[in-house]
Protein backbone atom coordinates (compact mmCIF):
# COMPACT_ATOMS: atom_id res chain seq x y z
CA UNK A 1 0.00 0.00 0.00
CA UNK A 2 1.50 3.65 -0.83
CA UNK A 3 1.86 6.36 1.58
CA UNK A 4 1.74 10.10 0.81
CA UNK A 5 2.98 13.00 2.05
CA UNK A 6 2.08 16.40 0.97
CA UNK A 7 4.48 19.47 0.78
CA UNK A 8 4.66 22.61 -0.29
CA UNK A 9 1.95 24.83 1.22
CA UNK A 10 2.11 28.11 2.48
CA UNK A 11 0.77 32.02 2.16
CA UNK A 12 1.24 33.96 -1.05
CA UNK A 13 -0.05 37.04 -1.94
CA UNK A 14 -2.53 36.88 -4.85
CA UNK A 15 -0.74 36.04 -8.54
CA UNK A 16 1.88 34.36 -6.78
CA UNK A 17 3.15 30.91 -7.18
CA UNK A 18 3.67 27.54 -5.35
CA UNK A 19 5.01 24.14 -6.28
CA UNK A 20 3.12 21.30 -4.25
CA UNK A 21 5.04 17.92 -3.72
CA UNK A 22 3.35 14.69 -3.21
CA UNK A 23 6.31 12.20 -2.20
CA UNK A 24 5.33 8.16 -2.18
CA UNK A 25 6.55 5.20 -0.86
CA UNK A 26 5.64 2.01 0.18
CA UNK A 27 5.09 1.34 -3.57
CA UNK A 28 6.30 2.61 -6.99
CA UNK A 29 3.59 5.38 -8.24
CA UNK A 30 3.79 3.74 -11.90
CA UNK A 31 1.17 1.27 -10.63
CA UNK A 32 -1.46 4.49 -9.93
CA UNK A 33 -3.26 7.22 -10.75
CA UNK A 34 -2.13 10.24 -9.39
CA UNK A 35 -4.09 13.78 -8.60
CA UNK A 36 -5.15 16.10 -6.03
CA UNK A 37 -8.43 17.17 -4.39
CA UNK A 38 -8.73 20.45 -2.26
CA UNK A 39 -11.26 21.90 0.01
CA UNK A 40 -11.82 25.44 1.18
CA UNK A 41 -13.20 25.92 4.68
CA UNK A 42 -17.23 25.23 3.99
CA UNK A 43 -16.89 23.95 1.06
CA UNK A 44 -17.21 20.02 0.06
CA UNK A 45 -13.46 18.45 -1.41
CA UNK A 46 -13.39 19.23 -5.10
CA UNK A 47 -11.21 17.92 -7.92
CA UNK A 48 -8.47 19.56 -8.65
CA UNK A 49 -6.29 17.76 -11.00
CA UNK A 50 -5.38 13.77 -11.91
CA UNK A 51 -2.29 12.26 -14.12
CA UNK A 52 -2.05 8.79 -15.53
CA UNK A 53 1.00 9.07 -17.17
CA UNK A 54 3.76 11.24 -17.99
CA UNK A 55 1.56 12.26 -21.34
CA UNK A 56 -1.83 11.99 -20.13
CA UNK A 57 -3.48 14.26 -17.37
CA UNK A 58 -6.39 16.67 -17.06
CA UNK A 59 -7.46 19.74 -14.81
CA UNK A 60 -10.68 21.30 -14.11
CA UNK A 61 -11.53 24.14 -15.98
CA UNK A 62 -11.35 26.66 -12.65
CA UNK A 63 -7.48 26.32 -13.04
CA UNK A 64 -6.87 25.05 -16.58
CA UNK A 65 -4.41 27.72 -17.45
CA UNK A 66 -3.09 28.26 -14.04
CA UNK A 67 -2.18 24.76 -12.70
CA UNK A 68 -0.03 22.12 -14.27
CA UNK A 69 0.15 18.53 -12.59
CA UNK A 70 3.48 16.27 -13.41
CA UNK A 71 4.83 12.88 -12.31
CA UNK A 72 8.24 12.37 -11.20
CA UNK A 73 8.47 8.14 -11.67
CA UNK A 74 12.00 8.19 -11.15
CA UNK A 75 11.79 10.37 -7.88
CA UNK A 76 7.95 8.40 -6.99
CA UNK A 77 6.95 12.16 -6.58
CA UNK A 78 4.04 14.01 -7.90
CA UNK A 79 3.46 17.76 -8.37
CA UNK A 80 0.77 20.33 -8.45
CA UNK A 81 2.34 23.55 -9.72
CA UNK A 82 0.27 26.29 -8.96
CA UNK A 83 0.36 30.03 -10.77
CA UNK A 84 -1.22 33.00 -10.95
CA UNK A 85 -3.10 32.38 -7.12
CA UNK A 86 -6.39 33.79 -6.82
CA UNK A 87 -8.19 33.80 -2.78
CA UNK A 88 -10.52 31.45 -4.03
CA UNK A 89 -7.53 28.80 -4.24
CA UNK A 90 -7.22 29.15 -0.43
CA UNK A 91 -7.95 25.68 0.29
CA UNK A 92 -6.34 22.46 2.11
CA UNK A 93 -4.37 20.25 -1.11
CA UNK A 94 -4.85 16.60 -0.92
CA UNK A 95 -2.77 14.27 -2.63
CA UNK A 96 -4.20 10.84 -3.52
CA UNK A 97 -3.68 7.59 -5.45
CA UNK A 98 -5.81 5.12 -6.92
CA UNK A 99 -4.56 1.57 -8.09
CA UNK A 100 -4.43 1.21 -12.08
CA UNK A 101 -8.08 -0.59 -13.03
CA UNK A 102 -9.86 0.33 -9.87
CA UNK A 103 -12.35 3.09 -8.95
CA UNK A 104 -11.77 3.94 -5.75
CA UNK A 105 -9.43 5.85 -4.02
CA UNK A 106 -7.19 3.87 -2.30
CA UNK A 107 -4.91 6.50 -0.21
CA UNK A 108 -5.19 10.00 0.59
CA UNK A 109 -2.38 12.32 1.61
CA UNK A 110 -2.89 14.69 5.09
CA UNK A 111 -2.88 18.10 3.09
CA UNK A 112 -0.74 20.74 2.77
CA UNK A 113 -2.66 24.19 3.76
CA UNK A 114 -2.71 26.79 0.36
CA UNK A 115 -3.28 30.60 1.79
CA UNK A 116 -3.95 33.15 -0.81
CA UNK A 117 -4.45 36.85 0.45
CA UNK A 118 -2.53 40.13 0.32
C-alpha cells in the first residue's frame, strides 16, 4: 500500500506561485493514478487535478491555465504547480492515489494548507 505526504503549502499574496510535492513510498507510483483534491473551509473536497501518465493528465476548468500537474516516476513524486493564485484557491491540497483498473481511491495524503491573500 503507498503512503503520501504532501508538501509545499504556504501564504502567497494573490498572482503568486507555489510548487506542491506529493512524495510516495511504500510502492512505486507507476502502478497508480495520481491527482489532487482540495477543500476550502465550507466547502465540500473538489477535484483539482489527476495524471495517468507522464503524457496523459487533465485539470478542471477553474485552473486550466493556471495549474499544471506532473509525475516524477523516477523520484515516486508528484506535483501540483500552482500560478497566478487567486483567494478562491485558499484551500487544504490533498494528494491521492488510486490503483491502475480500480475506482476507488485507495490513499489519501494529510494536506498541505494553500493561503492566498494580500
Amino acid at each position: 500500500q503507498v503512503q503520501l505526504v504532501e508538501s509545499g503549502g504556504g501564504l502567497v499574496q494573490p498572482g503568486g506561485s507555489l510548487r506542491l510535492s506529493c512524495a510516495a513510498s511504500g510502492s512505486r507510483i507507476s502502478m497508480y493514478v495520481l491527482g489532487w483534491y482540495r477543500q476550502a473551509p465550507g466547502k465540500e473536497r473538489e477535484l483539482v487535478a489527476s495524471i495517468y501518465n507522464r503524457f496523459a493528465s487533465q485539470v478542471v476548468d477553474s485552473v486550466k491555465g493556471r495549474f499544471t500537474i506532473s509525475r516524477d516516476e523516477a523520484r515516486n513524486v508528484a506535483y501540483l504547480q500552482l500560478n497566478s493564485l487567486k483567494p478562491e484557491d485558499t484551500a487544504v491540497y490533498y494528494c491521492y492515489a488510486k490503483f491502475r483498473g480500480t475506482t476507488e481511491i485507495s490513499t489519501w495524503g494529510q494536506g498541505t494548507q494553500v493561503t492566498v491573500s494580500s
